[in-house]
C-alpha atoms as a PDB file:
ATOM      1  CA  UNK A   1       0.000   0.000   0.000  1.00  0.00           C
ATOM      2  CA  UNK A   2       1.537   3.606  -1.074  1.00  0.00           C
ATOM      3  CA  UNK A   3       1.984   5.759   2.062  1.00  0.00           C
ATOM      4  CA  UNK A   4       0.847   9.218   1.841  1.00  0.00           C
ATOM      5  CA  UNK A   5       2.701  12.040   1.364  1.00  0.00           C
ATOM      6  CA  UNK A   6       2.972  15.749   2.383  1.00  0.00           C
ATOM      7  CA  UNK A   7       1.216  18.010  -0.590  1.00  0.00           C
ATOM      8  CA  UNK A   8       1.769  21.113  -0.264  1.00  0.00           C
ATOM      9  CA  UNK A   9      -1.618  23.353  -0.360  1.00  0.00           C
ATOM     10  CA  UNK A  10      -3.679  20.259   0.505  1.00  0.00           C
ATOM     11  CA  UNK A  11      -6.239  21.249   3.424  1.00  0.00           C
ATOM     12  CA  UNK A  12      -6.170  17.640   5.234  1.00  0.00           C
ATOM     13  CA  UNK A  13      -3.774  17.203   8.479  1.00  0.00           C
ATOM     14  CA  UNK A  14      -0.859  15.927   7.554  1.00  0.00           C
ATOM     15  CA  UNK A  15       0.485  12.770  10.048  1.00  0.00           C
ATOM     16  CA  UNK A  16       3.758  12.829  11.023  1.00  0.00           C
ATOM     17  CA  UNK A  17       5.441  10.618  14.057  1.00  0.00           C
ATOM     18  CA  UNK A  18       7.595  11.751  16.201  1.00  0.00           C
ATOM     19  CA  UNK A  19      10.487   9.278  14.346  1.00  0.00           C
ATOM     20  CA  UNK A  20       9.985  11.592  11.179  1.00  0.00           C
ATOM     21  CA  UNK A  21      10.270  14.610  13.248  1.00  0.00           C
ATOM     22  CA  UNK A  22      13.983  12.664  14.485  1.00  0.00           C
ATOM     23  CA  UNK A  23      14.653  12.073  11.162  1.00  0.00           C
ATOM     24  CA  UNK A  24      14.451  15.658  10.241  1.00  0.00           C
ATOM     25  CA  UNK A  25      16.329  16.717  12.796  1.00  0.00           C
ATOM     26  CA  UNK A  26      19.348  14.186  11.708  1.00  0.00           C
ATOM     27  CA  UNK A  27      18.772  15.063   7.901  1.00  0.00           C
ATOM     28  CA  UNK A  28      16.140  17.571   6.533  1.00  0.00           C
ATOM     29  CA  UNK A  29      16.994  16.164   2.892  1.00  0.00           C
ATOM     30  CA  UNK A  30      16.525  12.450   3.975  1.00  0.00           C
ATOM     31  CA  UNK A  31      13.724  13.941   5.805  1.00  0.00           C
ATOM     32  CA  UNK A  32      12.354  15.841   2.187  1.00  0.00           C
ATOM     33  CA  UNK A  33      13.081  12.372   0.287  1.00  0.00           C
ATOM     34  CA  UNK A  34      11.178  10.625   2.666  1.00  0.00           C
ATOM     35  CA  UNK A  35       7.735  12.655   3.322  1.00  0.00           C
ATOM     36  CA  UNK A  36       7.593  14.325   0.151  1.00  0.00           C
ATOM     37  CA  UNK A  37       8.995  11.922  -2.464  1.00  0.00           C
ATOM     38  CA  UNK A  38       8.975   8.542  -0.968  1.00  0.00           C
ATOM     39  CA  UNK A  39      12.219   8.561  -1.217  1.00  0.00           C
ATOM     40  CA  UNK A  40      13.059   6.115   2.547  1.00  0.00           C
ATOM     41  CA  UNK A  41      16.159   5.283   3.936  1.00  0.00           C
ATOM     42  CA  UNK A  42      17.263   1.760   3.902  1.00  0.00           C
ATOM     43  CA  UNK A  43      15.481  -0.149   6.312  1.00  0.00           C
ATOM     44  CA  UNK A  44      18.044  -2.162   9.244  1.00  0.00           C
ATOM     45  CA  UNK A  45      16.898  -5.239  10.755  1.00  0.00           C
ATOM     46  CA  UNK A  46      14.249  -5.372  13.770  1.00  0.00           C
ATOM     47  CA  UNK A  47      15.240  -5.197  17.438  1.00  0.00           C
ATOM     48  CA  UNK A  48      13.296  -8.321  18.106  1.00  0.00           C
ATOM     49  CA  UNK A  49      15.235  -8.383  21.400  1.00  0.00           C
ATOM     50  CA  UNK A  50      14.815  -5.135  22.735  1.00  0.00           C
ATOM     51  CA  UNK A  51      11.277  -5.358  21.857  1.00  0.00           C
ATOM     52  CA  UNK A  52      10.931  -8.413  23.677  1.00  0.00           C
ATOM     53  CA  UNK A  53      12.340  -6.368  26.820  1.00  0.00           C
ATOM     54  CA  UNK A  54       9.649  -3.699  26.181  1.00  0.00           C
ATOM     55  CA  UNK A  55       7.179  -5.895  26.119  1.00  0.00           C
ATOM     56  CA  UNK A  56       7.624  -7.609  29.451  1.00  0.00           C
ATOM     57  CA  UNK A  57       8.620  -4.490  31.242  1.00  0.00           C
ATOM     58  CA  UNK A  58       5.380  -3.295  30.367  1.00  0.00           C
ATOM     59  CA  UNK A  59       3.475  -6.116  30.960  1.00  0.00           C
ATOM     60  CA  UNK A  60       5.558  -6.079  34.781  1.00  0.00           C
ATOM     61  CA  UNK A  61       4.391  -2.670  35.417  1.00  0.00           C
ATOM     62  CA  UNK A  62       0.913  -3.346  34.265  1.00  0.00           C
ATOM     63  CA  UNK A  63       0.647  -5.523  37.284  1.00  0.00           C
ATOM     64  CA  UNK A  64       1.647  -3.192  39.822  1.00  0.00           C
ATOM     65  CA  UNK A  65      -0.666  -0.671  37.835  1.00  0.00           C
ATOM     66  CA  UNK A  66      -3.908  -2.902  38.364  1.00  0.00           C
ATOM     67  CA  UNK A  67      -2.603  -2.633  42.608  1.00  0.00           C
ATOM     68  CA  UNK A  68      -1.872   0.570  42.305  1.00  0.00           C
ATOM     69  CA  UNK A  69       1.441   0.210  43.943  1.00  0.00           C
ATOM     70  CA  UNK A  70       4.901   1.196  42.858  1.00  0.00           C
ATOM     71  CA  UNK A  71       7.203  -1.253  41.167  1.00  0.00           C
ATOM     72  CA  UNK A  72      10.230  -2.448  42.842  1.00  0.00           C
ATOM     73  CA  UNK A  73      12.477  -0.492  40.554  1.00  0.00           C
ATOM     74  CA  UNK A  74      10.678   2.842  41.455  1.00  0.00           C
ATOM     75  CA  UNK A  75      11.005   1.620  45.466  1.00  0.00           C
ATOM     76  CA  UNK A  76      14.630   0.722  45.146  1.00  0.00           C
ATOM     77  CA  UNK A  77      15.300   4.081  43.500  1.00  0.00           C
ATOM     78  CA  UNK A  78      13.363   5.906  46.194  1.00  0.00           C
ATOM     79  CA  UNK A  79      10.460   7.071  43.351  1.00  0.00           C
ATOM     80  CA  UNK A  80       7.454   7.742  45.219  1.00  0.00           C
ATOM     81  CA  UNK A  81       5.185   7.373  42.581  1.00  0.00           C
ATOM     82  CA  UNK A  82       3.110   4.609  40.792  1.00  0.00           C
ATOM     83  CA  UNK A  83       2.211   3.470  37.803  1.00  0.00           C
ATOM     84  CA  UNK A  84      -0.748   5.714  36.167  1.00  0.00           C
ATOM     85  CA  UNK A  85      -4.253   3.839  34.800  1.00  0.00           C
ATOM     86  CA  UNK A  86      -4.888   6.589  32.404  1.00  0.00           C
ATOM     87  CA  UNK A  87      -7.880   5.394  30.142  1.00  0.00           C
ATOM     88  CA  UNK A  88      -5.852   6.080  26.965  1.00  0.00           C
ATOM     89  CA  UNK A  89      -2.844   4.264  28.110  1.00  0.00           C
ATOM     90  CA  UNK A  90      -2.988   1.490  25.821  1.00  0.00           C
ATOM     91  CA  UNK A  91      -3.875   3.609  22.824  1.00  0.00           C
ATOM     92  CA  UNK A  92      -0.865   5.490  23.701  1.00  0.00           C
ATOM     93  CA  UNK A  93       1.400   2.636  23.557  1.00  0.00           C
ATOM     94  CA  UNK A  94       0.331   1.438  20.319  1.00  0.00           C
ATOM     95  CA  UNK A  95       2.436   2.205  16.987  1.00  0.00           C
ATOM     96  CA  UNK A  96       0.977   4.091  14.517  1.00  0.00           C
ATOM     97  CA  UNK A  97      -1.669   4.918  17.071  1.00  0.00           C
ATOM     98  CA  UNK A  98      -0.279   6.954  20.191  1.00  0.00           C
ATOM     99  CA  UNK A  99      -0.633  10.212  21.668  1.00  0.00           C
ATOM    100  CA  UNK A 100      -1.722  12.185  18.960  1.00  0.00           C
ATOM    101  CA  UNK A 101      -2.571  16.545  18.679  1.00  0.00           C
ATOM    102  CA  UNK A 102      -3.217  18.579  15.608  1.00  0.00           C
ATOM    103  CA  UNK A 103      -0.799  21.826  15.417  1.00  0.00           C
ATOM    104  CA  UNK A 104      -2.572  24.095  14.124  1.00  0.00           C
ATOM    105  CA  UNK A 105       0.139  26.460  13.308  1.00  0.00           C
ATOM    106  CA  UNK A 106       2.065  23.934  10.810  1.00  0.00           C
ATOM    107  CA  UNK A 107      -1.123  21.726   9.807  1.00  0.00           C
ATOM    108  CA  UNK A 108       0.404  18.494  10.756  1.00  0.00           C
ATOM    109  CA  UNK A 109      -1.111  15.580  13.297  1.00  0.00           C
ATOM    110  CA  UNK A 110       1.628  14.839  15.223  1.00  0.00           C
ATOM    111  CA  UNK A 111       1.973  11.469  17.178  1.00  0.00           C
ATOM    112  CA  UNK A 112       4.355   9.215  18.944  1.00  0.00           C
ATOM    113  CA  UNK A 113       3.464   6.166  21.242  1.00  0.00           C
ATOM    114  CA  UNK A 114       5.004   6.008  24.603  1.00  0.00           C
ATOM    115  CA  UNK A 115       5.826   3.337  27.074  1.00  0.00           C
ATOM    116  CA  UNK A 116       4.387   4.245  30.442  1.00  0.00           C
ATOM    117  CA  UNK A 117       3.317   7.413  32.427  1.00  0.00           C
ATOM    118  CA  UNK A 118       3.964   7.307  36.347  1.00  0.00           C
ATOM    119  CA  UNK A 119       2.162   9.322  39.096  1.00  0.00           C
ATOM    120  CA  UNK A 120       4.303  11.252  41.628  1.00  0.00           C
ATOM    121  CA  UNK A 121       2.123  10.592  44.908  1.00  0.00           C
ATOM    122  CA  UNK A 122       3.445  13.925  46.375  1.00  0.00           C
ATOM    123  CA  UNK A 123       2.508  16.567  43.641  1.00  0.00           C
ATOM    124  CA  UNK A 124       0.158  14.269  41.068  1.00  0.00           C
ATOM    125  CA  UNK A 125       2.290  15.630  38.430  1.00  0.00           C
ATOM    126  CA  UNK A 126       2.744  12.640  35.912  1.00  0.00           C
ATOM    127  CA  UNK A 127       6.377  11.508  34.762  1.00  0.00           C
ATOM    128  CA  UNK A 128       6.437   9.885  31.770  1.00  0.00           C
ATOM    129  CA  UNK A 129       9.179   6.704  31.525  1.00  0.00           C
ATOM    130  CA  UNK A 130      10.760   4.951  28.583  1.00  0.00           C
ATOM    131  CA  UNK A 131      12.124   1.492  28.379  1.00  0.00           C
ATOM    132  CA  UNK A 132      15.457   0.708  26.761  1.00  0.00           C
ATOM    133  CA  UNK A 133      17.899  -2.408  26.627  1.00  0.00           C
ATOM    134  CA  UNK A 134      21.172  -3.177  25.502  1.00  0.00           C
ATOM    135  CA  UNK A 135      24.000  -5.070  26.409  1.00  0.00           C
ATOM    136  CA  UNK A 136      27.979  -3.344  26.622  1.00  0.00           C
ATOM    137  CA  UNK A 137      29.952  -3.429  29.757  1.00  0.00           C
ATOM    138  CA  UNK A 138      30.132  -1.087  32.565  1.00  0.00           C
ATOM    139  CA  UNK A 139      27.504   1.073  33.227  1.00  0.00           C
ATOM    140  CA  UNK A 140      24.735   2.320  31.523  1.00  0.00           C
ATOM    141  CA  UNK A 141      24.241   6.026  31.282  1.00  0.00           C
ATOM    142  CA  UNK A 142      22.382   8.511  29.012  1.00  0.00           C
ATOM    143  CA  UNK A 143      25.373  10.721  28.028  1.00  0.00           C
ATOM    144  CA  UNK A 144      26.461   9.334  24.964  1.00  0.00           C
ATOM    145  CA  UNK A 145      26.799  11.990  21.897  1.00  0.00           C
ATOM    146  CA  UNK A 146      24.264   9.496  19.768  1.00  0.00           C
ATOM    147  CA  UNK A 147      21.749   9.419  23.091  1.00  0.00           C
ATOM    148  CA  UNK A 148      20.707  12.864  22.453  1.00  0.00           C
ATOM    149  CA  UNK A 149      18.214  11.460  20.670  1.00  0.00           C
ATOM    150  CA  UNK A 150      16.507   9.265  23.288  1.00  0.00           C
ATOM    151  CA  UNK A 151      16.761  12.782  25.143  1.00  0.00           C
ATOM    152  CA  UNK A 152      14.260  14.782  22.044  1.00  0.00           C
ATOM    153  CA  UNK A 153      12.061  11.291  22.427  1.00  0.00           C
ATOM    154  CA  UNK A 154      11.409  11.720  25.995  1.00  0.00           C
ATOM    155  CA  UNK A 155      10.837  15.216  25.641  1.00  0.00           C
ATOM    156  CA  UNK A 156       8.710  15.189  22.307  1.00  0.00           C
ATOM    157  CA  UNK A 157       6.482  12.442  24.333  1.00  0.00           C
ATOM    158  CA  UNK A 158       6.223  15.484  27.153  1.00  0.00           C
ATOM    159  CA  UNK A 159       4.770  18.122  24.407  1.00  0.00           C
ATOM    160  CA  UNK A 160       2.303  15.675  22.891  1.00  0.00           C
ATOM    161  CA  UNK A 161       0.832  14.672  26.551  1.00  0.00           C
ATOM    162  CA  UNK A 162       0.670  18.338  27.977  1.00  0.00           C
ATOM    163  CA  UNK A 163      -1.455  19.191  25.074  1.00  0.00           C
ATOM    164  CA  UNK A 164      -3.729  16.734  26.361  1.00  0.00           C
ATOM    165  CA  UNK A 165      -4.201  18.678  29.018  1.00  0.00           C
ATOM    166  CA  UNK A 166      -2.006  16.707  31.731  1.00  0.00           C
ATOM    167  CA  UNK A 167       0.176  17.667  34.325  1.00  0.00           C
ATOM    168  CA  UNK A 168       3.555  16.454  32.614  1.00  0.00           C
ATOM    169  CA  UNK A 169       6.483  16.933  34.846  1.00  0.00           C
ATOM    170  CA  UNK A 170       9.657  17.864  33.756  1.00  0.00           C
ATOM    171  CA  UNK A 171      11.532  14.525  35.548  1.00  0.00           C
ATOM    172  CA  UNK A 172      10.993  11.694  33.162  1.00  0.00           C
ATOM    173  CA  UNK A 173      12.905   7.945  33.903  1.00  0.00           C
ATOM    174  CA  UNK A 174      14.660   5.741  31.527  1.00  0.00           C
ATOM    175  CA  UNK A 175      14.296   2.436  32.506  1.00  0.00           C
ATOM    176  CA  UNK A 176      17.349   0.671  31.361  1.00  0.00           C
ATOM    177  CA  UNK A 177      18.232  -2.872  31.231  1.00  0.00           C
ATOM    178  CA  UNK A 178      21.688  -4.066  30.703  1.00  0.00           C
ATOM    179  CA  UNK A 179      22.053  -7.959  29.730  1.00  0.00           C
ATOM    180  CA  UNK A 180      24.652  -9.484  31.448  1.00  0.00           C
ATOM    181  CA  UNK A 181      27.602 -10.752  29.676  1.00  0.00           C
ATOM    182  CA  UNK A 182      29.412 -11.944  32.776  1.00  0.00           C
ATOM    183  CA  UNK A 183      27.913 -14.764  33.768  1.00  0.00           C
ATOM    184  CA  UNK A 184      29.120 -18.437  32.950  1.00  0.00           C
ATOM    185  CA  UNK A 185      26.710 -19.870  30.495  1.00  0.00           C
ATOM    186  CA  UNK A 186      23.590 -18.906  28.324  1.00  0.00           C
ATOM    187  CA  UNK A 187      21.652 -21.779  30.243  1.00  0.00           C
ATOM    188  CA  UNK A 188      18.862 -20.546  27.960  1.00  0.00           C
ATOM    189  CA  UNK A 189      17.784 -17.088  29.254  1.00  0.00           C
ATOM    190  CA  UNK A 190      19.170 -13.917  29.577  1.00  0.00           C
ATOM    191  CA  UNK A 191      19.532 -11.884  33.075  1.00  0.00           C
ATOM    192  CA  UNK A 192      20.088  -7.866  33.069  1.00  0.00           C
ATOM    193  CA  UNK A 193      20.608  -5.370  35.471  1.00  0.00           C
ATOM    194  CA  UNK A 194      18.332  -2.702  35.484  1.00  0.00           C
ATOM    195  CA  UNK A 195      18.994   0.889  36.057  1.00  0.00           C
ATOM    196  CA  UNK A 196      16.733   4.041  36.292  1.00  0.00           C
ATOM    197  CA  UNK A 197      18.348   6.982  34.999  1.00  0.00           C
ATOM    198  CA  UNK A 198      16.075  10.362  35.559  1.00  0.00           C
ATOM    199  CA  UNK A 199      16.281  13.329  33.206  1.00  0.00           C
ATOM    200  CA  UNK A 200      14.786  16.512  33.500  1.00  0.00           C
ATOM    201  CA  UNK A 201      13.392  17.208  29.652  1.00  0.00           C
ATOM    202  CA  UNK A 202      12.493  20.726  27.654  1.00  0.00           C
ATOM    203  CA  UNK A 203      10.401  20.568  25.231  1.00  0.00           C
ATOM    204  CA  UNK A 204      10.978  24.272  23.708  1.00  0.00           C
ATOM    205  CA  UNK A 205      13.098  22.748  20.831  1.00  0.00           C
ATOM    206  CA  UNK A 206       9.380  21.239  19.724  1.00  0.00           C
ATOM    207  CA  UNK A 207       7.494  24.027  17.991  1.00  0.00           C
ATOM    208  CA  UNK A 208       9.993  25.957  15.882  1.00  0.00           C
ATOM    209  CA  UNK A 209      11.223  22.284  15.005  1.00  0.00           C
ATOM    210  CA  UNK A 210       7.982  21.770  13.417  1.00  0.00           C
ATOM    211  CA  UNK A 211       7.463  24.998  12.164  1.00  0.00           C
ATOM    212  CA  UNK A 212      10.563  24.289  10.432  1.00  0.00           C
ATOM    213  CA  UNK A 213       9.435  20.850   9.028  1.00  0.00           C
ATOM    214  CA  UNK A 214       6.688  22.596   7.989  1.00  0.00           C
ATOM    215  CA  UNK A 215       8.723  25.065   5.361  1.00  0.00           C
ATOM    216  CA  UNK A 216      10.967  22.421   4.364  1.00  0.00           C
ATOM    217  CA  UNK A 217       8.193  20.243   2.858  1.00  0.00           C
ATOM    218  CA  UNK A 218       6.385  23.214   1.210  1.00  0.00           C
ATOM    219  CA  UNK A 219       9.713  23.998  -0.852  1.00  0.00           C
ATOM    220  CA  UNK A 220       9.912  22.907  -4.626  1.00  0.00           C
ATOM    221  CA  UNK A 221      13.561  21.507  -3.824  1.00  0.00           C
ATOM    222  CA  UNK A 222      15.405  18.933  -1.410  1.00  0.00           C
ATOM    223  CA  UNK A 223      17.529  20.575   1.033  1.00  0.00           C
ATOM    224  CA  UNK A 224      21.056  20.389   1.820  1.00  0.00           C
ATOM    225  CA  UNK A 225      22.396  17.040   3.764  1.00  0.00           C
ATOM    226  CA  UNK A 226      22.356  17.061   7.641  1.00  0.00           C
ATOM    227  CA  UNK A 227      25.992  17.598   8.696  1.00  0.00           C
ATOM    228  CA  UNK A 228      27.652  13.553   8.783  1.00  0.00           C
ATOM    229  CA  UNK A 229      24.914  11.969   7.360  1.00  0.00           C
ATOM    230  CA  UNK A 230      26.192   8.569   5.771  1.00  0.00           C
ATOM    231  CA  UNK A 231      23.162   8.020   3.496  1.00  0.00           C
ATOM    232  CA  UNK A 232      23.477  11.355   1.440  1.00  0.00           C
ATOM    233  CA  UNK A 233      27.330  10.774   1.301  1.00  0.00           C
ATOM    234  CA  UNK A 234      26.670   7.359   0.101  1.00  0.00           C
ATOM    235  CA  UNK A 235      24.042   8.742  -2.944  1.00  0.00           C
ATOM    236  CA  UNK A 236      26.584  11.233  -3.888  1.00  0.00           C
ATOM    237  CA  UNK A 237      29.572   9.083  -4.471  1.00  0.00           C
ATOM    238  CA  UNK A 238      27.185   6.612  -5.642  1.00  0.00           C
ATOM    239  CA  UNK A 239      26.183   9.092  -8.629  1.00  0.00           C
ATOM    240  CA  UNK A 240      29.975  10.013  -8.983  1.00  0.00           C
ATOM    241  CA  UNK A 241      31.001   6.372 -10.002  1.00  0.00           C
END
């Protein structure tokens, strides 16, 4: 099935997830290729793995949801919040679904789906949290050059839920899991340490972003390459040989 994309003039929101808005950000002409010519990158292989991860932490934390008490991870980190039952929850969490808002201003429906929202129990303010696995050595932190982009995730999620009207705090958690690879056999399962990492997100980088989407799609003409970007180096040697 074609996908649909952006034309310019045409009076219909135009959808766009919060991995396009990412993908502008790393390279407005991949970005132009993409929504306006169907033009995509290369497509890697799935995470099956870290998307089996995501789906048991949130099946975990659904359990201490239906309780209404905090998981062990929040406890251990001295969290004092819970797991929210917002109605729309699952919605939320569903690709291609999510939390969605029309902005006016550019004429797009933006939407990403997130993986949990959590209740502080001292100011009701909600905190929203994001799952993520790997497997490396040594700690795992947030502060790696290429993890700035986890960073705009968590704080894109915070702009689409406040315009639903919620009490979004600023603290989000990253709920990280780190499979071990010092134990002495597979034995056929993995074990991981788990690690919540808070970050205090701002969202102002949001709005001109997509403001700025919004005149790079209505121009008759690709822009230039995001600085680095492998894919348009690749094309233009590509077209040289």
């Amino acid at each position: 099935m074609a996908r649909k994309l952006y034309a310019p003039g045409s009076p219909d929101p135009f959808a766009l997830s919060r991995t396009k808005v990412e993908l502008f950000l790393d390279c407005p002409r991949c970005f132009y290729l993409d929504r306006r010519l169907g033009i995509g990158r290369p497509q890697g292989p799935p995470f099956n793995l870290n998307s089996a991860v995501d789906a048991l932490l949130k099946t975990e934390f659904d359990g201490y949801r239906a309780k209404g008490e905090p998981h062990p991870y929040m406890t251990a980190a001295g969290i004092k919040a819970v797991p929210h039952a917002h109605p729309q929850l699952k919605t939320w969490r569903e690709n291609f679904k999510g939390v969605r808002t029309v902005h006016e201003a550019s004429g797009f429906e933006l939407f990403g789906a997130i993986d949990d929202l959590w209740r502080d129990l001292e100011t009701g303010e909600l905190m929203v949290a994001d799952y993520k696995s790997t497997s490396k050595a040594g700690e795992v932190s947030i502060e790696g050059e290429w993890q700035a982009a986890y960073k705009r995730q968590m704080e894109f999620y915070q702009w689409l839920l406040r315009r639903q009207d919620l009490k979004i705090a600023r603290r989000a958690w990253f709920v990280y899991a780190n499979g071990r690879r010092d134990l002495p056999g597979f034995d056929d399962k993995l074990e991981f340490r788990v690690k919540l990492i808070p970050y205090d997100g701002d969202d102002a980088w949001v709005e001109p972003a997509i403001l700025e989407i919004r005149k790079t799609l209505d121009a008759a003409e690709p822009p230039a390459p995001g600085d680095g970007c492998e894919f348009c180096a690749f094309a233009l040697r590509a077209s040289r040989a």
